[in-house]
C-alpha atoms as a PDB file:
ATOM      1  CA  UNK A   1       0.000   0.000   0.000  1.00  0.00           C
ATOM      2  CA  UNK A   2       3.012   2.327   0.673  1.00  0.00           C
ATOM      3  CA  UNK A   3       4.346   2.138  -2.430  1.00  0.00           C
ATOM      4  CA  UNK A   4       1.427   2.833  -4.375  1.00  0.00           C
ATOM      5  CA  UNK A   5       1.077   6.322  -2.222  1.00  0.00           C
ATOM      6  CA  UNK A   6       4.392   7.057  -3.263  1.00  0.00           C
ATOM      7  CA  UNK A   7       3.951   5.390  -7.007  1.00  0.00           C
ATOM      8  CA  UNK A   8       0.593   8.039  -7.412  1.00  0.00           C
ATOM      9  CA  UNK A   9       2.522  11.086  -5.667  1.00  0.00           C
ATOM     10  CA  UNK A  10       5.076  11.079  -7.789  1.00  0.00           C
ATOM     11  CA  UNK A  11       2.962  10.713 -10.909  1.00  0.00           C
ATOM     12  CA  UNK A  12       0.905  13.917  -9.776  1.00  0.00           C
ATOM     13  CA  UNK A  13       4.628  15.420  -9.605  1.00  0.00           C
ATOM     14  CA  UNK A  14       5.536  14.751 -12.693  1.00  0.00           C
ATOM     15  CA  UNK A  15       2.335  16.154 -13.932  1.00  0.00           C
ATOM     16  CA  UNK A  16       2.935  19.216 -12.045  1.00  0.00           C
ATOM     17  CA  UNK A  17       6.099  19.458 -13.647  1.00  0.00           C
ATOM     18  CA  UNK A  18       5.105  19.265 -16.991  1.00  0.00           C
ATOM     19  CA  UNK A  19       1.758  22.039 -16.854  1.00  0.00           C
ATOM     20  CA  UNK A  20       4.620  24.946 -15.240  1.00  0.00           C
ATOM     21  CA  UNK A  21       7.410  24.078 -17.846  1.00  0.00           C
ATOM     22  CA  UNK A  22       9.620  22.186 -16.769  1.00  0.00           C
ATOM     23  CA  UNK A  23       9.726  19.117 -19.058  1.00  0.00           C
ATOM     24  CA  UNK A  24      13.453  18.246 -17.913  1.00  0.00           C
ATOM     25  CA  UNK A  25      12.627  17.894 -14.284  1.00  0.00           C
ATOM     26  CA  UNK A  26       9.583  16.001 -15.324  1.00  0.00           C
ATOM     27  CA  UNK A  27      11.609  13.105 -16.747  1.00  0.00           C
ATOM     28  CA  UNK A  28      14.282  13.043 -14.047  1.00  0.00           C
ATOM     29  CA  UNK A  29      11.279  12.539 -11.502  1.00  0.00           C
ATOM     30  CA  UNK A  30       9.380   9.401 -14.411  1.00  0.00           C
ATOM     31  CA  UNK A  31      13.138   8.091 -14.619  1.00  0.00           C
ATOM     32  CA  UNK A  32      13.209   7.838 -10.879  1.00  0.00           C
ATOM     33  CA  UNK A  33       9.455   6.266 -10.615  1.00  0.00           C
ATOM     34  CA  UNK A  34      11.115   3.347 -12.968  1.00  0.00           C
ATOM     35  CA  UNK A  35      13.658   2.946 -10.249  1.00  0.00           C
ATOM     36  CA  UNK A  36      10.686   3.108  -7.619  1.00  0.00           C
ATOM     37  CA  UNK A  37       8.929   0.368  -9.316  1.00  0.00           C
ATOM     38  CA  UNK A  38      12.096  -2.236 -10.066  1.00  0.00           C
ATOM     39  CA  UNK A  39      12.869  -1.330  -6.103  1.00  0.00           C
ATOM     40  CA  UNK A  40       9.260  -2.913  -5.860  1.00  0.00           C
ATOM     41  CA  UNK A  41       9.503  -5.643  -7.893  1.00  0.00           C
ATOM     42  CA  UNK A  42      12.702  -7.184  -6.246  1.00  0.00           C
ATOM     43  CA  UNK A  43      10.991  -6.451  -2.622  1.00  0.00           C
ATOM     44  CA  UNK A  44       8.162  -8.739  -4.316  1.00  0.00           C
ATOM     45  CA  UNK A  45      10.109 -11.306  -6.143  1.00  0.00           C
ATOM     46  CA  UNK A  46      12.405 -11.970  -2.613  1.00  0.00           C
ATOM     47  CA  UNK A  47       9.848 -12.005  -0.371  1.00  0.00           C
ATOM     48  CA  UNK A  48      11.900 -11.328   2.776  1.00  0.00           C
ATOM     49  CA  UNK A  49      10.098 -11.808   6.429  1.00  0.00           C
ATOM     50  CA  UNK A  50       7.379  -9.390   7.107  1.00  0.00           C
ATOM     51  CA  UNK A  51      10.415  -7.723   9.396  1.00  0.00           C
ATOM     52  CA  UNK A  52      13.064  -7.364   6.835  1.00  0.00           C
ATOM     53  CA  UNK A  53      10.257  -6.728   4.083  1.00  0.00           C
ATOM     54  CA  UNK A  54       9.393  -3.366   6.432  1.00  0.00           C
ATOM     55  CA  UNK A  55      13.084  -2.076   7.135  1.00  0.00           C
ATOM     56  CA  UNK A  56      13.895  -2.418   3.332  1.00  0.00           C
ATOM     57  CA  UNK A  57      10.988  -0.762   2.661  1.00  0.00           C
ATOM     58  CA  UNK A  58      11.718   1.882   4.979  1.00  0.00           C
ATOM     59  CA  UNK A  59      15.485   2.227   4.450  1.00  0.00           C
ATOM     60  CA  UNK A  60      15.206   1.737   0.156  1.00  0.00           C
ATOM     61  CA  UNK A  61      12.323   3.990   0.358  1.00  0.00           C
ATOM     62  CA  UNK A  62      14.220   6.751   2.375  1.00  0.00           C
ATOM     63  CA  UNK A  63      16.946   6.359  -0.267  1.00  0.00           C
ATOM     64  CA  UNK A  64      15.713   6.499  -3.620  1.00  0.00           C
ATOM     65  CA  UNK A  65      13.313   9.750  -2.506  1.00  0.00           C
ATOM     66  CA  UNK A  66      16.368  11.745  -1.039  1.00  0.00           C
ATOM     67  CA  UNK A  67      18.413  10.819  -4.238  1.00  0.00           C
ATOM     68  CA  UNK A  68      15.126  11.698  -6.208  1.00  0.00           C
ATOM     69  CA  UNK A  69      15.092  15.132  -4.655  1.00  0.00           C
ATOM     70  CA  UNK A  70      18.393  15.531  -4.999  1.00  0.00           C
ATOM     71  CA  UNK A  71      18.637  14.721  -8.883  1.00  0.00           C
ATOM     72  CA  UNK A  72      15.259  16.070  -9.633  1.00  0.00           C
ATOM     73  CA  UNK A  73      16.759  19.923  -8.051  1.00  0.00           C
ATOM     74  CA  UNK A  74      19.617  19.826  -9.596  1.00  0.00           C
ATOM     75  CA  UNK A  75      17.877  19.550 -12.882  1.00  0.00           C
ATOM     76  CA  UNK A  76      15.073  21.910 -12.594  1.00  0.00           C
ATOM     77  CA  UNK A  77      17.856  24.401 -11.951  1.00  0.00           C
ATOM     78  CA  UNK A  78      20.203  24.193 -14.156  1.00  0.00           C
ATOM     79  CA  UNK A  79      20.996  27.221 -16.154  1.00  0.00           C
ATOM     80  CA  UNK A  80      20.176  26.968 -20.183  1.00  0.00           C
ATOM     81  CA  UNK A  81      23.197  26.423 -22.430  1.00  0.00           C
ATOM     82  CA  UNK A  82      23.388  28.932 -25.168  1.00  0.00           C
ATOM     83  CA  UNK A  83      21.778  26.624 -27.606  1.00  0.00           C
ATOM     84  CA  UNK A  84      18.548  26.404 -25.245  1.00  0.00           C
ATOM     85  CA  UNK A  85      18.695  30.453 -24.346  1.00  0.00           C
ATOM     86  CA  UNK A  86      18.619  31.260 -28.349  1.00  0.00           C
ATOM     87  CA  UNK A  87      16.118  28.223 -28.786  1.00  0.00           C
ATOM     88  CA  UNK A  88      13.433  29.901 -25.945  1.00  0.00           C
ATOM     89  CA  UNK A  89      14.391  33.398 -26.666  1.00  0.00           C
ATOM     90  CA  UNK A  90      13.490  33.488 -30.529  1.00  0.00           C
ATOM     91  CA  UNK A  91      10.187  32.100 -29.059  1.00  0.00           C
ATOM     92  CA  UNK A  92       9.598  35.065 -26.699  1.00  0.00           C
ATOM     93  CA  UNK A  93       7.738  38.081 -27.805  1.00  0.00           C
ATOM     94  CA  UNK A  94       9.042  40.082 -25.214  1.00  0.00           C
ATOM     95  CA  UNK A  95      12.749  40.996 -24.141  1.00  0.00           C
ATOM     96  CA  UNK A  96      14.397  43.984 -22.782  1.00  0.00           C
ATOM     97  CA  UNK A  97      15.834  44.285 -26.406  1.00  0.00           C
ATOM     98  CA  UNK A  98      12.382  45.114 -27.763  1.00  0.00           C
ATOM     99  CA  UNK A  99      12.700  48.718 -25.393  1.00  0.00           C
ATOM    100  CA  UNK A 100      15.982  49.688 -24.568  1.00  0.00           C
ATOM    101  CA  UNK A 101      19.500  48.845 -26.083  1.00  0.00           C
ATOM    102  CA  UNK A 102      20.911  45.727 -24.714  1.00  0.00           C
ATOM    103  CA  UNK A 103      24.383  44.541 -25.106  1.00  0.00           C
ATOM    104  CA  UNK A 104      26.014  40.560 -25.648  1.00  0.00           C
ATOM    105  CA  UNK A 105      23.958  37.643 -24.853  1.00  0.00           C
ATOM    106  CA  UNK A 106      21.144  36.918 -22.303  1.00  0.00           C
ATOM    107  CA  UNK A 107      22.765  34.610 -19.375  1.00  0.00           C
ATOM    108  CA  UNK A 108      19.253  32.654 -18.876  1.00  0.00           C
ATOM    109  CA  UNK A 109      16.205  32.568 -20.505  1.00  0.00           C
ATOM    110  CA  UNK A 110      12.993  30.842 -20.172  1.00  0.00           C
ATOM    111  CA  UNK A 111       9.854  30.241 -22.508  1.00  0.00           C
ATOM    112  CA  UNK A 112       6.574  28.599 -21.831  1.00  0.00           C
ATOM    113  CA  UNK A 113       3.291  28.188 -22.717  1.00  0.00           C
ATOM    114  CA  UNK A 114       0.456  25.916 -21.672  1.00  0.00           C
ATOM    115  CA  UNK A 115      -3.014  25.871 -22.885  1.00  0.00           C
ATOM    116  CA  UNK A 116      -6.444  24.110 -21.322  1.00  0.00           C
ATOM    117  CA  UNK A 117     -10.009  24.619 -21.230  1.00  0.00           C
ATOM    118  CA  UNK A 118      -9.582  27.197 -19.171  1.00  0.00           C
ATOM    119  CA  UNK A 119      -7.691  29.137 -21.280  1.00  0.00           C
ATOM    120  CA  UNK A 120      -3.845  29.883 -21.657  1.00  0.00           C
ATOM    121  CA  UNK A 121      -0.362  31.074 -19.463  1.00  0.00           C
ATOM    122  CA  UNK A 122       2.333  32.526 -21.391  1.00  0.00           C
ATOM    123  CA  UNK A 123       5.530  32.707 -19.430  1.00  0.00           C
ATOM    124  CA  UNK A 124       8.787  34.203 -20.520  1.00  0.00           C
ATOM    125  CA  UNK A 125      12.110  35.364 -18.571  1.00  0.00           C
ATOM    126  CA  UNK A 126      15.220  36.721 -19.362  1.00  0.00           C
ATOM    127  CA  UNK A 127      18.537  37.567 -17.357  1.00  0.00           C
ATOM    128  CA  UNK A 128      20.935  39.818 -19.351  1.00  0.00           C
ATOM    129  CA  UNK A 129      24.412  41.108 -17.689  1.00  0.00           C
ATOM    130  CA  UNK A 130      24.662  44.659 -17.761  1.00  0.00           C
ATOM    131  CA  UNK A 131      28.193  46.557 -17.685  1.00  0.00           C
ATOM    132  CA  UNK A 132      28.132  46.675 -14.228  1.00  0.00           C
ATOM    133  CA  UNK A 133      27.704  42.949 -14.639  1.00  0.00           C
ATOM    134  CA  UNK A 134      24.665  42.737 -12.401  1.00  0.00           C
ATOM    135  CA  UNK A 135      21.676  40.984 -13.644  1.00  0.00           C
ATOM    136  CA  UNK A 136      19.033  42.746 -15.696  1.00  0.00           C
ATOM    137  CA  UNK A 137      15.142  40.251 -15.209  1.00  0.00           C
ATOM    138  CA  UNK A 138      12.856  41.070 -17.333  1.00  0.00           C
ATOM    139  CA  UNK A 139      10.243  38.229 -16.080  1.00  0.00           C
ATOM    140  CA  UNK A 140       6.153  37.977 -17.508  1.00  0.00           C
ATOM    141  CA  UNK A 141       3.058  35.964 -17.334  1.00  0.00           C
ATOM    142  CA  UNK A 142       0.248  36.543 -19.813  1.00  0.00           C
ATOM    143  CA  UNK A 143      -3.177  34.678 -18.564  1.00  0.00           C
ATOM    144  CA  UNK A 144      -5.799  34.848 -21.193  1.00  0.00           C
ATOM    145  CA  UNK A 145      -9.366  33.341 -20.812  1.00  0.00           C
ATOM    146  CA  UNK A 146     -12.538  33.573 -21.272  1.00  0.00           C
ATOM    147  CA  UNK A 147     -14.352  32.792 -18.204  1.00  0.00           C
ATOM    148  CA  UNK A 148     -14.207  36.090 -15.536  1.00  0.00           C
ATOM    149  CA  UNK A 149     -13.686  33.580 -12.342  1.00  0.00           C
ATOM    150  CA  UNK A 150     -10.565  31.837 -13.864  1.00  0.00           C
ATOM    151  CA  UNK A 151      -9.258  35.494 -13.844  1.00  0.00           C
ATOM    152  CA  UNK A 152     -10.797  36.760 -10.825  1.00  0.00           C
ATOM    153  CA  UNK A 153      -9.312  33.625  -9.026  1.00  0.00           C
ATOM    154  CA  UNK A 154      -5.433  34.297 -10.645  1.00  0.00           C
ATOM    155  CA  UNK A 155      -5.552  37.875 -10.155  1.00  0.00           C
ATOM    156  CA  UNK A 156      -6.246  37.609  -6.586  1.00  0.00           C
ATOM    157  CA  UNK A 157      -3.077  34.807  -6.478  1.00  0.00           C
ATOM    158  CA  UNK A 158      -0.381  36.289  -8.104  1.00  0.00           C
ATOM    159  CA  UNK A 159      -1.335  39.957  -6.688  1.00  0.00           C
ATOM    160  CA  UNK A 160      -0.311  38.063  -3.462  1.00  0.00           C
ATOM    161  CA  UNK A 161       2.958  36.806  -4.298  1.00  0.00           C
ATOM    162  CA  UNK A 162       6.423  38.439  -3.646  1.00  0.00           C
ATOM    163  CA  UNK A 163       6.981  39.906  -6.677  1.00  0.00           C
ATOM    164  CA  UNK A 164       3.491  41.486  -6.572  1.00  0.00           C
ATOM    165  CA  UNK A 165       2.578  42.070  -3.114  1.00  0.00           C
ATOM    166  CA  UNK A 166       3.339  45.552  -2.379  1.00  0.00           C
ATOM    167  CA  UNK A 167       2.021  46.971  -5.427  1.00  0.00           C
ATOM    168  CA  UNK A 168      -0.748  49.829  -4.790  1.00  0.00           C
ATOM    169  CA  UNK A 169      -3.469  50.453  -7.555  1.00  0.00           C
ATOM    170  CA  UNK A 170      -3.002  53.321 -10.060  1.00  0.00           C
ATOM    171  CA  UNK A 171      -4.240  55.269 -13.277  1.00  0.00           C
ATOM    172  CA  UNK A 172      -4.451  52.294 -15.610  1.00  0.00           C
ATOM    173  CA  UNK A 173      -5.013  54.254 -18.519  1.00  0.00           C
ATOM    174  CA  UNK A 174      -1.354  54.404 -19.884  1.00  0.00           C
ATOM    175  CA  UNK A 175      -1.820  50.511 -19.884  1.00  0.00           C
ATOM    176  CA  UNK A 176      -5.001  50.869 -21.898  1.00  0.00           C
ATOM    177  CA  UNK A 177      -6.137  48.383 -19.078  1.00  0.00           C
ATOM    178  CA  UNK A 178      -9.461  48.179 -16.376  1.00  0.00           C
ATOM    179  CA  UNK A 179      -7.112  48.187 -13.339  1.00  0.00           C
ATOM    180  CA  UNK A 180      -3.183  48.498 -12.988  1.00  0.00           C
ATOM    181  CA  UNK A 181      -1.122  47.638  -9.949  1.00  0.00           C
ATOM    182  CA  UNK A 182       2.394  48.803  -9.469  1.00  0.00           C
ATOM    183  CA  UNK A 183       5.085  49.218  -6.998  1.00  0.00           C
ATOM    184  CA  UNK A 184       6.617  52.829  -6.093  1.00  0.00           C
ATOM    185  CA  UNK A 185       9.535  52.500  -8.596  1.00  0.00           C
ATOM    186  CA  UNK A 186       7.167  50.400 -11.650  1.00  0.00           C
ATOM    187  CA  UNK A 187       9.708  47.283 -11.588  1.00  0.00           C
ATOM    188  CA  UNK A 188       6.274  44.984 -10.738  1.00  0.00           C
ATOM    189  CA  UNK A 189       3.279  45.747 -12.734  1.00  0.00           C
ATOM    190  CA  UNK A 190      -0.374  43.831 -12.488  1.00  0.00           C
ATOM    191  CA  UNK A 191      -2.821  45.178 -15.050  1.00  0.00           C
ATOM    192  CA  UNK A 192      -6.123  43.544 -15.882  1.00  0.00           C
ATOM    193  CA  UNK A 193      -7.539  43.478 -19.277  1.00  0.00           C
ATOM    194  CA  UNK A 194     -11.480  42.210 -19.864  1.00  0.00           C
ATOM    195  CA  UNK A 195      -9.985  38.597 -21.210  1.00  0.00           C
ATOM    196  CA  UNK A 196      -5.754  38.545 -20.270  1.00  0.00           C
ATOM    197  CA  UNK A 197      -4.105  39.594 -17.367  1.00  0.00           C
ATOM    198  CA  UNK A 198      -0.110  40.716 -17.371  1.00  0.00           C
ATOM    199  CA  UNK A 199       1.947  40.110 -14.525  1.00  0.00           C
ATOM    200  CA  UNK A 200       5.583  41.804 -15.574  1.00  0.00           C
ATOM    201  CA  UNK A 201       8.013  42.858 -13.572  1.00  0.00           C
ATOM    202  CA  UNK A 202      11.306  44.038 -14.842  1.00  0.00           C
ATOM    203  CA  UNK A 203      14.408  45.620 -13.724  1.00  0.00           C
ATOM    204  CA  UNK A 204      14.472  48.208 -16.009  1.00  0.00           C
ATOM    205  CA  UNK A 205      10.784  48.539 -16.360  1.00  0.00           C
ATOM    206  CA  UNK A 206       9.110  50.148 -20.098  1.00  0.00           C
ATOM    207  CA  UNK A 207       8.994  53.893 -19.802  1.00  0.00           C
ATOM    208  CA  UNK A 208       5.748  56.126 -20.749  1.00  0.00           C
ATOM    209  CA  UNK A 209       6.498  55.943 -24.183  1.00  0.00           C
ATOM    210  CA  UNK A 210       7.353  52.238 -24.235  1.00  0.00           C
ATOM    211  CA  UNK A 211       4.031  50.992 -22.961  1.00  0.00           C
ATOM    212  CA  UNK A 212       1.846  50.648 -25.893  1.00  0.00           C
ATOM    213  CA  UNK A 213       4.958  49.065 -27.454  1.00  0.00           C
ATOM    214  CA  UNK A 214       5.356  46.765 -24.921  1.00  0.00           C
ATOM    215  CA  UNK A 215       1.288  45.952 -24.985  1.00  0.00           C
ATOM    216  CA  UNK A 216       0.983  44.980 -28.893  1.00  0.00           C
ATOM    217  CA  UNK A 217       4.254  42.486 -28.470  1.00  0.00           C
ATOM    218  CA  UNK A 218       2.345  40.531 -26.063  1.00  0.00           C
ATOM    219  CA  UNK A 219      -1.020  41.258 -28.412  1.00  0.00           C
ATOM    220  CA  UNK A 220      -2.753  42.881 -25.361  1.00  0.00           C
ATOM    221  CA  UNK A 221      -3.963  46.088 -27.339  1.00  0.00           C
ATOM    222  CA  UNK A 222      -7.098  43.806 -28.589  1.00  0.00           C
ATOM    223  CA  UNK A 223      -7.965  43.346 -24.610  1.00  0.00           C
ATOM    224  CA  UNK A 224      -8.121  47.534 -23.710  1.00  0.00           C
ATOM    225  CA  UNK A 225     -11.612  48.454 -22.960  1.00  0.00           C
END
């Protein structure tokens, strides 16, 4: 019975994996269920007394889900060669080079998109050096959908996260939106359109001018009111 908890949890993991984009993790964690499940099968083909059979459980179990953990974070954060950064970031219709001049190569980026009946998540970010060789994030999620409660429900979510917490509400007109959160200095910006919402925060945020710009890259103009 144990092992088919821990069988079904890590099958909802990988799931979970694969609807927030991260594929790679997501086969780590189905290459360590195969493990899990020839663990199983040799507890089963043994047969060892009902004391032994609970101690190998216990000890094997212990083993392969540290290792699991272990593997399965090293993966999901590993940096993108340059192959994969230029693979997700000709897929991205947003980057800090679309506003302001930005020199050599991002050092990560990150591209995904997952659709349901629901509707649909967009998700890009990208870390580009500056001279001073800090990082530069330019980091968005684009929620589009058709039913006002799937909205509702996401707005009130990621308006409580860190990035988004301690924004206040203000004029959302230069984001041609129905409401617009943003922090004092306009690094972390909600805005809520009657179909999409934008979460976007960026170190070097769009300016004035830059907005409506920014808007019809991610196709948001045909949400204004």
């Amino acid at each position: 019975m144990e092992w088919i908890l821990v069988i079904l949890l890590e099958v909802g993991v990988i799931a979970l994996f694969a609807c927030v984009g991260m594929p790679k993790a997501g086969l780590v964690l189905a290459g360590s269920l195969l493990v899990l499940l020839a663990f199983a099968a040799v507890v089963l083909w043994f047969r060892p007394s009902r004391e032994t059979n609970w101690w190998v459980q216990v000890g094997g179990g212990a083993i392969l889900v540290f290792l699991m953990i272990m593997v399965v974070t090293a993966v999901a954060f590993t940096e993108n060669g340059p192959a994969e950064n230029r693979k997700a970031l000709a897929r991205l219709p947003l980057t800090q080079a679309d506003y302001c001049e930005m020199k050599g190569e991002p050092d990560h980026v990150e591209y995904s998109y997952q659709k349901s009946f629901f509707g649909s998540r967009l998700q890009g970010t990208v870390i580009w050096p500056n001279e001073e060789l800090e990082e530069n994030e330019l980091s968005y999620n684009v929620y589009r959908s058709e039913y006002a409660w799937v909205l509702h429900k996401i707005w009130e979510t990621e308006t409580d996260t860190m990035y988004y917490k301690g924004t206040k509400e203000t004029d959302p007109r230069p984001w041609k939106a129905l409401e617009v959160r943003r922090n004092k200095n306009g690094i972390a910006t909600c805005a809520r359109y009657e179909d999409a919402l934008l979460f976007l925060y960026a170190d070097t945020p769009p300016a004035a001018d830059q907005i409506e710009l920014t808007l019809e890259t991610l196709n948001l103009l045909k949400d204004t009111n």
